[in-house]
Protein backbone atom coordinates (compact mmCIF):
# COMPACT_ATOMS: atom_id res chain seq x y z
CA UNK A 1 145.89 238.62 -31.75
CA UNK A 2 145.45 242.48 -31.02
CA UNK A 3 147.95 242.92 -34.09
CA UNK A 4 145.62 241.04 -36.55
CA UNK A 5 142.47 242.96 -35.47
CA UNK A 6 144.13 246.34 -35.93
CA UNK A 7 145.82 245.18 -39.33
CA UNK A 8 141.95 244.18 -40.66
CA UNK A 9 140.32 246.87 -39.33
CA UNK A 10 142.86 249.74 -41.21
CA UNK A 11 142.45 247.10 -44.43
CA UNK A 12 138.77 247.76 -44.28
CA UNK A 13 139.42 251.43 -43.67
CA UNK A 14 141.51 251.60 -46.92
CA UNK A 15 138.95 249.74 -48.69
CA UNK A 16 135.70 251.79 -47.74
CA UNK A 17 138.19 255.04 -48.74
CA UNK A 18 139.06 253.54 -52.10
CA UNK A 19 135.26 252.87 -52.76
CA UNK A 20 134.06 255.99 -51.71
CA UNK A 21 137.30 257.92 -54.01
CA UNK A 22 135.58 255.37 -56.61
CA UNK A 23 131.55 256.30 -56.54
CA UNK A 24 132.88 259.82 -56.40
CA UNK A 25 134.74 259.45 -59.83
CA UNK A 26 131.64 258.20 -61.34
CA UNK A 27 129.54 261.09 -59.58
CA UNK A 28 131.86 264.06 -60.77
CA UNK A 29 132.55 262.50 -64.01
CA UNK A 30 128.88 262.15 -64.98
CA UNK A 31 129.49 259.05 -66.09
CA UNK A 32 126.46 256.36 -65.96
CA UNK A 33 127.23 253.21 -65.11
CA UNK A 34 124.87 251.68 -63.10
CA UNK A 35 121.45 252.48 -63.92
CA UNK A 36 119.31 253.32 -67.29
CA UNK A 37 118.13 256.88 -65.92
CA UNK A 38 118.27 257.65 -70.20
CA UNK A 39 116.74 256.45 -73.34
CA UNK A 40 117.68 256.83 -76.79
CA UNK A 41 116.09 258.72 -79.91
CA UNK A 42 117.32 259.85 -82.92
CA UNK A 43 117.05 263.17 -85.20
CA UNK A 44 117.40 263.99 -88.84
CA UNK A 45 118.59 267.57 -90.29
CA UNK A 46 120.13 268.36 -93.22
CA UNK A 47 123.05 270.26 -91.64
CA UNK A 48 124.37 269.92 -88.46
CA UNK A 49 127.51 272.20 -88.44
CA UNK A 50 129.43 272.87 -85.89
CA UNK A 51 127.33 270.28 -83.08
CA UNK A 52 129.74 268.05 -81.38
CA UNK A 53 129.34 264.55 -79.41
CA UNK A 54 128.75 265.64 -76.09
CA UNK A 55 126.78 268.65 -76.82
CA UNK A 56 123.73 269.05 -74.31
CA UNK A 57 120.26 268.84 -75.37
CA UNK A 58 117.66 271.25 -73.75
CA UNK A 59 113.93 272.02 -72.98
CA UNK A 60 112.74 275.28 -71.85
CA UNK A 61 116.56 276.02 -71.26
CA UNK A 62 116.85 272.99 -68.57
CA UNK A 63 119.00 270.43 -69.81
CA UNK A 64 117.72 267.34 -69.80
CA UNK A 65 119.95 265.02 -72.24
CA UNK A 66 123.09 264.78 -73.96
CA UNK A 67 124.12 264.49 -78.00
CA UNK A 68 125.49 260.73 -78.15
CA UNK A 69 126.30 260.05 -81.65
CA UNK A 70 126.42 262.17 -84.83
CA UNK A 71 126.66 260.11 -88.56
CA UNK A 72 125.55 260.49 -91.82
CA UNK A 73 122.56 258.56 -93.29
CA UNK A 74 124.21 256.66 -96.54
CA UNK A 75 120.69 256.15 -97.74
CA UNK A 76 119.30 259.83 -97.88
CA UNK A 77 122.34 261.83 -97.65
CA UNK A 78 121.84 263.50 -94.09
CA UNK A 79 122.64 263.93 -90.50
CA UNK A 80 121.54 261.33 -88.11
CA UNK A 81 121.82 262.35 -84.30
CA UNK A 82 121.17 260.39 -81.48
CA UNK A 83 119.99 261.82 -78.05
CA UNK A 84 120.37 260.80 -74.79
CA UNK A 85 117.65 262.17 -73.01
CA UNK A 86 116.64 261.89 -69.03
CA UNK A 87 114.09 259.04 -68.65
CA UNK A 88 112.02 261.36 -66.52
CA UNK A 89 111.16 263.68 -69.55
CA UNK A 90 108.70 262.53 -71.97
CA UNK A 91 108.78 263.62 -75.80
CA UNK A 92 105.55 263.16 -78.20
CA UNK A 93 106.04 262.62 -81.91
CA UNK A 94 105.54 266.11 -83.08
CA UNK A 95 108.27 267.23 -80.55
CA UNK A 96 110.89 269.74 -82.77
CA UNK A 97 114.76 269.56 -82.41
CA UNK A 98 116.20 272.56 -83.53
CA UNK A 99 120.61 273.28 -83.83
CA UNK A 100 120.86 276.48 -81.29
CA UNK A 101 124.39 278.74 -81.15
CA UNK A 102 124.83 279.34 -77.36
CA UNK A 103 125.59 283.17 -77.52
CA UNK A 104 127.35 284.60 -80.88
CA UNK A 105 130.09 282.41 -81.11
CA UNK A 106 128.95 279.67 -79.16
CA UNK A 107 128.89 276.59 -78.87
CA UNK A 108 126.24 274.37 -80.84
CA UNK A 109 123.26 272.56 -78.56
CA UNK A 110 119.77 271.37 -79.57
CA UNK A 111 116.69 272.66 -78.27
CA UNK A 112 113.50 270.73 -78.50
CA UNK A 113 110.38 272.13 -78.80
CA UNK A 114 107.44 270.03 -77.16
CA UNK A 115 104.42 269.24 -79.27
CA UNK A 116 101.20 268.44 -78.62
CA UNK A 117 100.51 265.08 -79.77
CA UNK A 118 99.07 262.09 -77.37
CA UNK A 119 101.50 259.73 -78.95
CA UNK A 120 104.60 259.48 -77.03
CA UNK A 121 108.26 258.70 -78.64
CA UNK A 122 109.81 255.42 -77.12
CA UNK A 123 113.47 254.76 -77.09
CA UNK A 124 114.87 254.24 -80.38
CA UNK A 125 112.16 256.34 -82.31
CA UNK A 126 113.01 259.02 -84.54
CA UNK A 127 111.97 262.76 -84.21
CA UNK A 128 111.27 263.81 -87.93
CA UNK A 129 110.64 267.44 -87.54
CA UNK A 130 113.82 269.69 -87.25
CA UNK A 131 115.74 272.77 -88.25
CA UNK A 132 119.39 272.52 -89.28
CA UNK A 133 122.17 275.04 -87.97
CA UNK A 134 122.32 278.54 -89.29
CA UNK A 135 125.42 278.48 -91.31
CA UNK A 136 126.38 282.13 -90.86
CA UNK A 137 129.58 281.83 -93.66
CA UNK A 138 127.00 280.85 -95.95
CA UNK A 139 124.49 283.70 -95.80
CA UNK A 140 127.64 286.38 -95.71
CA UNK A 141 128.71 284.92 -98.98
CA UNK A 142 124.94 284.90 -100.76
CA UNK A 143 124.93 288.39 -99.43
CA UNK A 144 128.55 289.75 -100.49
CA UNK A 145 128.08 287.95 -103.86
CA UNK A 146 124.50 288.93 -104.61
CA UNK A 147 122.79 286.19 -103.48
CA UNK A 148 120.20 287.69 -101.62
């Protein structure tokens, strides 16, 4: 009888370890699987060299989001981003995503810029006003072969 109770109470032991070794997986990873603390909007530029998937998005220099998916619009020939920003920040329409270098040789992030609009973006919308990446290859050769 004493056997049994000792036997359960280490087999609940190991289970509340394994759990906890679990939640902190998910913590440290970042990874989001219970919960919608993040919606969804998108961004068009015309260049987006050098961003990656994973790349954060910031505000003021806080992050606040993540890049989730980068393709390319069939239709209009350009980059489509989607954002994964915190739930907690609001964006209005005429907010302005712009493709930042961190440092000189960085790597790529976008920076919004908030507008002032009343109307507020909703998950899913798209924010229409942005500036591509500085493609630094490309103004070296204008300059070197007389472009400028």
């Amino acid at each position: 009888m004493k056997k049994a109770s000792i036997e359960t109470a280490v087999g609940l032991f190991v289970l509340i370890g394994i759990l906890c070794v679990g939640y902190l997986t998910v913590k440290l990873g970042k990874m989001e699987i219970l919960g919608k603390d993040y919606y969804s909007v998108d961004a068009q530029f015309d260049s987006v060299t050098g961003l990656k998937v994973g790349a954060n998005v910031e505000m003021a220099g806080v992050p606040i989001g993540k890049v989730e998916a980068i393709a390319l619009d069939p239709e209009r020939q350009i980059a489509r981003v989607r954002l994964k920003i915190q739930s907690s920040v609001v964006l209005t329409d005429d907010t302005i995503a712009s493709v930042k270098t961190a440092g000189m040789i960085g790597d790529k992030y976008i920076k919004l810029s908030p507008g002032g609009s009343d109307l507020i973006l909703k998950a899913g919308d798209t924010i229409i006003e942005t500036e591509s990446a500085l493609d630094l290859e490309e103004l070296i050769s204008k300059y070197v072969f007389g472009g400028l």
